[in-house]
Protein backbone atom coordinates (compact mmCIF):
# COMPACT_ATOMS: atom_id res chain seq x y z
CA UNK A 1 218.28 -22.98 -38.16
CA UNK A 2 217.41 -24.73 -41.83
CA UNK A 3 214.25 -23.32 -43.10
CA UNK A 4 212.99 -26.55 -45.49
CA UNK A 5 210.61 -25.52 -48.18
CA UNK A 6 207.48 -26.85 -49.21
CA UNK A 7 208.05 -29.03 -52.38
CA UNK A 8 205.94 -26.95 -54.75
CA UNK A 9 208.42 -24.13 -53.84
CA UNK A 10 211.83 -26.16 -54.12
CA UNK A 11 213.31 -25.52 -56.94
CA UNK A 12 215.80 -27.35 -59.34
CA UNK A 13 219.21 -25.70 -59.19
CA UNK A 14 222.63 -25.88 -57.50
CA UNK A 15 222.88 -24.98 -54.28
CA UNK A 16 223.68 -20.76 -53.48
CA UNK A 17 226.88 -20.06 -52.48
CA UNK A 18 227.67 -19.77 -49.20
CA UNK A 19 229.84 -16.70 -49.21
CA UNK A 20 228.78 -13.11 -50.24
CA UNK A 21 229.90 -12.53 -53.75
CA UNK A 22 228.27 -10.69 -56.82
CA UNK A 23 228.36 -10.63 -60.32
CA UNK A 24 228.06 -8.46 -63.08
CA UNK A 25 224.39 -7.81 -64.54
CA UNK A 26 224.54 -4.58 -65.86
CA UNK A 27 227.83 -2.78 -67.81
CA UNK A 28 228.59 0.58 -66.83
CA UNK A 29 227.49 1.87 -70.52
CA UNK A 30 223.96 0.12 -70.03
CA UNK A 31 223.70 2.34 -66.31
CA UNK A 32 224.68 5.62 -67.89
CA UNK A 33 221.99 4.91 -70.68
CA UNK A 34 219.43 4.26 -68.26
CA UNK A 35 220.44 7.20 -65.67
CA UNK A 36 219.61 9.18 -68.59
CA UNK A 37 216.57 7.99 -69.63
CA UNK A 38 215.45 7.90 -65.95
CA UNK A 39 216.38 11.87 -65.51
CA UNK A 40 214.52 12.31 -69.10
CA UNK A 41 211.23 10.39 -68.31
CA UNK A 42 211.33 12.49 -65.09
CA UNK A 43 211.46 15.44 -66.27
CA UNK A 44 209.07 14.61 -69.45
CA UNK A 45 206.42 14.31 -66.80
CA UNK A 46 207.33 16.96 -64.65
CA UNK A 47 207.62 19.56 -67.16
CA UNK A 48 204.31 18.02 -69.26
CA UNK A 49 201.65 16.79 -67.48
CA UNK A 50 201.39 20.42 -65.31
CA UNK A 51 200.45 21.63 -68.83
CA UNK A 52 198.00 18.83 -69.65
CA UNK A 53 196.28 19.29 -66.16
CA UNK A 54 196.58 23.50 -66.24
CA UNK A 55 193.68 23.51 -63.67
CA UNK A 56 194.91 20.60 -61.09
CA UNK A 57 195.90 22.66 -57.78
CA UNK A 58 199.28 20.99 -58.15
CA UNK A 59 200.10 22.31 -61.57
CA UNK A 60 201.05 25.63 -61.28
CA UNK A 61 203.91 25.37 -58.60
CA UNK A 62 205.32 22.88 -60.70
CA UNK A 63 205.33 25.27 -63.78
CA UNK A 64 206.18 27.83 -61.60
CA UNK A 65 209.23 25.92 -60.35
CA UNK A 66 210.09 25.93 -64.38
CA UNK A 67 210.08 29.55 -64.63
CA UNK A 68 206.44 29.39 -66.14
CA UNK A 69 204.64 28.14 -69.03
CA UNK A 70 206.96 29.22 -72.05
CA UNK A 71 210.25 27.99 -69.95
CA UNK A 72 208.88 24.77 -69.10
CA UNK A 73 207.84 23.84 -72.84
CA UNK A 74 211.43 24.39 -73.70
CA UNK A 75 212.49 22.59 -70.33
CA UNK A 76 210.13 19.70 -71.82
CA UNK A 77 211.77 19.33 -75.58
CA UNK A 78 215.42 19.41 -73.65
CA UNK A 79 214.15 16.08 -71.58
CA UNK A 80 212.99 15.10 -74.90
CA UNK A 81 216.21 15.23 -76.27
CA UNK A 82 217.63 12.88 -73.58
CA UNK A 83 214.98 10.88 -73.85
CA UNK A 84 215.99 10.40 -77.99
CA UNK A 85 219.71 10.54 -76.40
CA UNK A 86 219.32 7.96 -74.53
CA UNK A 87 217.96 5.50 -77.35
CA UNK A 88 220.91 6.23 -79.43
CA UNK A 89 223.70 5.04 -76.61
CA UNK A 90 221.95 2.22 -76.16
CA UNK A 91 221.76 1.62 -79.45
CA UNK A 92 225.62 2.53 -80.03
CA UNK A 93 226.28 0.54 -76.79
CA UNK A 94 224.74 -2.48 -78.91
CA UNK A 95 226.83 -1.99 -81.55
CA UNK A 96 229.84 -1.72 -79.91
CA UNK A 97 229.48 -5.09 -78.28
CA UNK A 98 228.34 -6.54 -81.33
CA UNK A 99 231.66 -5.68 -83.15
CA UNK A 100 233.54 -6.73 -79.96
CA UNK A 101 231.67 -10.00 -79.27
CA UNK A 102 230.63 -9.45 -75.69
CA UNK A 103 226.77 -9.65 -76.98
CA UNK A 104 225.12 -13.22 -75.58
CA UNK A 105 223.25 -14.90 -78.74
CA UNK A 106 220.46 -13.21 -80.29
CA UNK A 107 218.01 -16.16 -79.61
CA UNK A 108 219.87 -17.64 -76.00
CA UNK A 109 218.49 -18.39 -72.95
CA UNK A 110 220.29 -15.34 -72.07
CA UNK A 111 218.71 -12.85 -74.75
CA UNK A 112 216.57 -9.96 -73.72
CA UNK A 113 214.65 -11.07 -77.19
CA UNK A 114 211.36 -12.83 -76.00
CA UNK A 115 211.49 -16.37 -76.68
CA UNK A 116 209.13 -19.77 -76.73
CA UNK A 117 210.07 -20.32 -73.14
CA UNK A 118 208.86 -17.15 -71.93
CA UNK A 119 205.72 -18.07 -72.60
CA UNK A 120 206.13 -21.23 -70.95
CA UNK A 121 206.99 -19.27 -67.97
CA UNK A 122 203.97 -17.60 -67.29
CA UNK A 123 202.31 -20.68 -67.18
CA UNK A 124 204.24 -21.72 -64.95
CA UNK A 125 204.10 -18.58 -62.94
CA UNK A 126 201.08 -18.67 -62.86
CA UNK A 127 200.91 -22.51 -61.39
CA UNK A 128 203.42 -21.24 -58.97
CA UNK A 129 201.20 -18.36 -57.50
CA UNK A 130 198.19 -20.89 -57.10
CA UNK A 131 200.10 -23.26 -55.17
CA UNK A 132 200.05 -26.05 -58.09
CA UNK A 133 203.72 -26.07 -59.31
CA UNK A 134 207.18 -25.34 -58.81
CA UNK A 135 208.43 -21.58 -59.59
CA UNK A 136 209.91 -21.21 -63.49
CA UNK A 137 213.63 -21.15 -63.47
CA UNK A 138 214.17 -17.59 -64.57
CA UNK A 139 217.13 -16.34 -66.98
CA UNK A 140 218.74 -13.35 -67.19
CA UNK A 141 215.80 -11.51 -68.01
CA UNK A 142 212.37 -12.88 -67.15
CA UNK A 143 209.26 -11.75 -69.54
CA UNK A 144 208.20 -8.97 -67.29
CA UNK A 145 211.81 -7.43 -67.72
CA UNK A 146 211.40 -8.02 -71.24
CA UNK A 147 207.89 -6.38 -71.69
CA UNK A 148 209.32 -3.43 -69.88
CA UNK A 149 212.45 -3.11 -72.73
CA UNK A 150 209.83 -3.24 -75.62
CA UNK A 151 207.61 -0.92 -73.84
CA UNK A 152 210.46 1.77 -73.90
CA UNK A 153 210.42 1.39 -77.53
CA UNK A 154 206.90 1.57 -78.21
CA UNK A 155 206.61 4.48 -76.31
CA UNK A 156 209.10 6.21 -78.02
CA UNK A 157 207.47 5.92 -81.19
CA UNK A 158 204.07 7.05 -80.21
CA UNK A 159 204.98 9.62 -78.10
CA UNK A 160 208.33 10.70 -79.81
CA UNK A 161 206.90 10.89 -83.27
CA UNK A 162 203.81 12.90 -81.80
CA UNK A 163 205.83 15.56 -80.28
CA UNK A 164 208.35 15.47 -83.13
CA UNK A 165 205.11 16.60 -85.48
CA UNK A 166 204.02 19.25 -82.51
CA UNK A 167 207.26 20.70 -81.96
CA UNK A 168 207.50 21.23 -85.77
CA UNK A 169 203.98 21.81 -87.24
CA UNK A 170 204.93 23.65 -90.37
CA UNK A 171 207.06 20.80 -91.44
CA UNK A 172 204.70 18.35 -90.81
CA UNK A 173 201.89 20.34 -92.78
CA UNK A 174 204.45 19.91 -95.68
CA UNK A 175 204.22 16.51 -95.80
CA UNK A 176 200.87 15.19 -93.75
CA UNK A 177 197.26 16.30 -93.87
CA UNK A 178 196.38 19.55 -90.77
CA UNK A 179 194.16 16.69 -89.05
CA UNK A 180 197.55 14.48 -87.94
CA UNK A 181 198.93 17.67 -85.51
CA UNK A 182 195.67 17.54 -84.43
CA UNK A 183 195.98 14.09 -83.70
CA UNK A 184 199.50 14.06 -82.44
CA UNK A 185 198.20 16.23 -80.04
CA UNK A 186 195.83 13.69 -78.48
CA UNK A 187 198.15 10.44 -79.04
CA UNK A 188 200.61 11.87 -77.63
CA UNK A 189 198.63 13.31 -74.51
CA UNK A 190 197.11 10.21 -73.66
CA UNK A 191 200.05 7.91 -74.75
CA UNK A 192 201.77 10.02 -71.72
CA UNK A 193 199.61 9.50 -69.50
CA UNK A 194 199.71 5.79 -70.28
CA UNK A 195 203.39 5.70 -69.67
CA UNK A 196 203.33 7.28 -66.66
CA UNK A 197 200.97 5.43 -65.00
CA UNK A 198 202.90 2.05 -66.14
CA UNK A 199 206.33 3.14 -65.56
CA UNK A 200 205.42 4.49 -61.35
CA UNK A 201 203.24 1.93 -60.73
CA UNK A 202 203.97 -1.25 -62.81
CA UNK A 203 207.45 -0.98 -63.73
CA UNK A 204 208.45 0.55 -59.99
CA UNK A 205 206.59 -2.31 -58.54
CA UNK A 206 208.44 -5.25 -60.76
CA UNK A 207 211.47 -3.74 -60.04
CA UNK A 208 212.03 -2.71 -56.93
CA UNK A 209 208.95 -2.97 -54.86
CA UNK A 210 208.17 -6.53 -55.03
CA UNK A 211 209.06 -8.59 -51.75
CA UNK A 212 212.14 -10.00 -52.80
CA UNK A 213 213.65 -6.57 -53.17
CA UNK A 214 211.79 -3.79 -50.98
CA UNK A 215 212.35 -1.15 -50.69
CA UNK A 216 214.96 -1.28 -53.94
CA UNK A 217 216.90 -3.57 -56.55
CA UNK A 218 220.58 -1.39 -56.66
CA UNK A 219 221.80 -3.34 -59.20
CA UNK A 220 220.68 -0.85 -61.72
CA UNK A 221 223.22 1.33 -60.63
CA UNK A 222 225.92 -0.48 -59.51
CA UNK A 223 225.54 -3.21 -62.05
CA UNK A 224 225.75 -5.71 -59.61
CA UNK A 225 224.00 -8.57 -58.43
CA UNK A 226 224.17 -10.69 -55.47
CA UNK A 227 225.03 -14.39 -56.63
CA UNK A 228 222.72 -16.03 -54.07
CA UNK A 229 220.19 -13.63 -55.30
CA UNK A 230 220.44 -14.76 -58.80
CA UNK A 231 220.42 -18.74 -57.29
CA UNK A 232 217.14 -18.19 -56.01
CA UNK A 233 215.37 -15.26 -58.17
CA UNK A 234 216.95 -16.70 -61.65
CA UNK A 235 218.25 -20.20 -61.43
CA UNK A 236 218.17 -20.56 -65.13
CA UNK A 237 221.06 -18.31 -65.67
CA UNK A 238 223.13 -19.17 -61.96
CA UNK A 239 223.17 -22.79 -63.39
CA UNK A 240 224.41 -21.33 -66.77
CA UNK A 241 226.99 -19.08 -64.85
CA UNK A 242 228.36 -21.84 -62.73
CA UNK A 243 228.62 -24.33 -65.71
CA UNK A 244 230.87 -21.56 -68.01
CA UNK A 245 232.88 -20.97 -64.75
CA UNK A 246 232.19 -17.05 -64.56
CA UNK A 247 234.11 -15.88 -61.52
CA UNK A 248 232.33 -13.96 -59.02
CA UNK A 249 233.69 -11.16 -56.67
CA UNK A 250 233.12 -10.40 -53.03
CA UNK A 251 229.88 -9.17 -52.50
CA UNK A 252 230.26 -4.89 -51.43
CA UNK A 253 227.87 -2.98 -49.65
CA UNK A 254 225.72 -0.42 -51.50
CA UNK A 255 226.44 2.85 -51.40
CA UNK A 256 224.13 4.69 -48.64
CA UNK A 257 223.84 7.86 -51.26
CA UNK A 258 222.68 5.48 -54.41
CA UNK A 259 219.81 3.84 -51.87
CA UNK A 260 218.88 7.13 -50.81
CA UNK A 261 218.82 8.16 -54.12
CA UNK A 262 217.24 5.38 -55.49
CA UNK A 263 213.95 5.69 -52.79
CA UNK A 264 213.75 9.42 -53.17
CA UNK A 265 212.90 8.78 -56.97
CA UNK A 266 210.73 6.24 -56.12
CA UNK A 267 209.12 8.15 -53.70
CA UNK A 268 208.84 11.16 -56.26
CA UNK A 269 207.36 9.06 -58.45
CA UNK A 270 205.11 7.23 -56.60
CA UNK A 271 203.36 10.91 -55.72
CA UNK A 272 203.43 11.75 -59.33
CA UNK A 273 201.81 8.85 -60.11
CA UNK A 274 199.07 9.41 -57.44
CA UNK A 275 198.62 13.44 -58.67
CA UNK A 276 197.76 12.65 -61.89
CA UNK A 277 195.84 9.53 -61.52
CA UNK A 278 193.60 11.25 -59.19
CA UNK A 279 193.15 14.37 -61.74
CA UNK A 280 192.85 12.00 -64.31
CA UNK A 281 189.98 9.96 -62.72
CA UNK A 282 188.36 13.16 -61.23
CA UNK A 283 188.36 14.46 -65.42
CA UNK A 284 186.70 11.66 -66.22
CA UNK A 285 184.17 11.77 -63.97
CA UNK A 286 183.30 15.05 -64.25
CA UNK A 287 183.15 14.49 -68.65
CA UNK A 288 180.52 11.85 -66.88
CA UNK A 289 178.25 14.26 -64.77
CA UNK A 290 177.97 16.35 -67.91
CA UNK A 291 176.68 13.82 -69.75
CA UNK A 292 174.23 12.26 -67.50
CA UNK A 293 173.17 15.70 -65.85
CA UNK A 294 169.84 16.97 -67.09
């Protein structure tokens, strides 16, 4: 049975393919790089926020489960290193395809740079979810996917630079006033608890939550991406794939042990997320009581 759509939902691309077949979205470098910085950014908040919320019932088994307070600050700067590990394949990984080539343009449609038509996309989008317009025809990477890559970076600096000065305090007195350890201290807290609560909640939603998707988008780990997928989700870049004649392979089932994978971190960090946002808000309300209590 043909399912016809509504015209505000048709939208203006070749027709998917009627066969199963993939193609590739994501190199094997690029899901190396980001199985590391997933493992980091786990174990970042694992291993630190049971020392920012000491007194949350949940904290000490976790710090227990590090060997205690001393082991899981040194657990915590070795995630750190991946973390800043991480940043440098991907930058190397850049560089490499740079010298051979296999980079798209800077500036194309293509490009996980933002661009003048990503903005013309959430207008768009946002004509689409009231019912007034077609959908936006998607590229490679839409402007949520980009957000997320620049948010990576921006988090990095605050919160690398922060714990760079608090894991070496002496050298930063050398060179910076006593108030900025201080003040690493709280940026880099808070800039933590930021991340977290974007990266389980936001990020886990756009990813692999959405309806599209759900329960999970493998093609973070096995690179690949259903073809009729990308004709319906992003038919900016299918039309751009089927004008430059990219072959595309039968379509292979994923794994069962990367989906089961892939839930049971979402899983872990969806109650992560929901730990610390209820510590968080029960802080803050508490900092209230005090105030307004006689």
């Amino acid at each position: 049975m043909r399912v016809v759509e509504r015209p505000s939902e048709v939208r203006a691309a070749p027709p998917a393919p009627e066969r199963r077949t993939h193609v590739l979205r994501f190199t094997l470098w690029s899901r190396i790089t980001h199985a590391v910085l997933g493992v980091s950014v786990f174990g970042l908040v694992l291993t630190g926020m049971p020392l920012k919320y000491s007194d949350a019932f949940w904290a000490w088994p976790l710090v227990r489960m590090w060997g205690g307070p001393h082991l899981a600050g040194r657990f915590h700067r070795g995630f750190a290193l991946g973390l800043f590990a991480s940043v440098v394949m991907h930058l190397g990984g850049l560089g490499v395809a740079a010298v051979r080539r296999r980079l798209p343009p800077l500036f194309g449609p293509d490009s996980i740079l933002p661009r003048v038509e990503d903005a013309r996309h959430i207008a768009r989008n946002l004509r689409y979810l009231r019912g007034k317009g077609p959908p936006p025809k998607f590229g490679k990477f839409t402007y949520w996917e980009k957000f997320d890559y620049f948010g990576v970076f921006w988090g990095l600096l605050i919160i690398g630079l922060s714990g760079l000065v608090m894991w070496f305090p002496m050298i930063a007195a050398r060179f910076f006033p006593g108030w900025v350890v201080t003040a690493s201290l709280i940026f880099h807290s808070d800039e933590a608890l930021l991340a977290t609560g974007f990266l389980f909640a936001i990020h886990f939603f756009n990813t692999h939550l959405r309806p599209e998707v759900f329960p999970l988008d493998p093609s973070i780990f096995t690179g690949r991406v259903d073809l009729a997928s990308v004709a319906h989700e992003r038919p900016g870049w299918y039309e751009r794939l089927v004008a430059s004649g990219r072959a595309a392979r039968p379509e292979r089932p994923v794994p069962a042990v990367v989906r089961a994978g892939g839930i049971a971190f979402l899983v872990l960090g969806t109650i992560i997320l929901m730990l610390v946002m209820l510590t968080a808000v029960a802080e803050v309300a508490g900092y209230i009581l005090q105030l307004v209590s006689p």
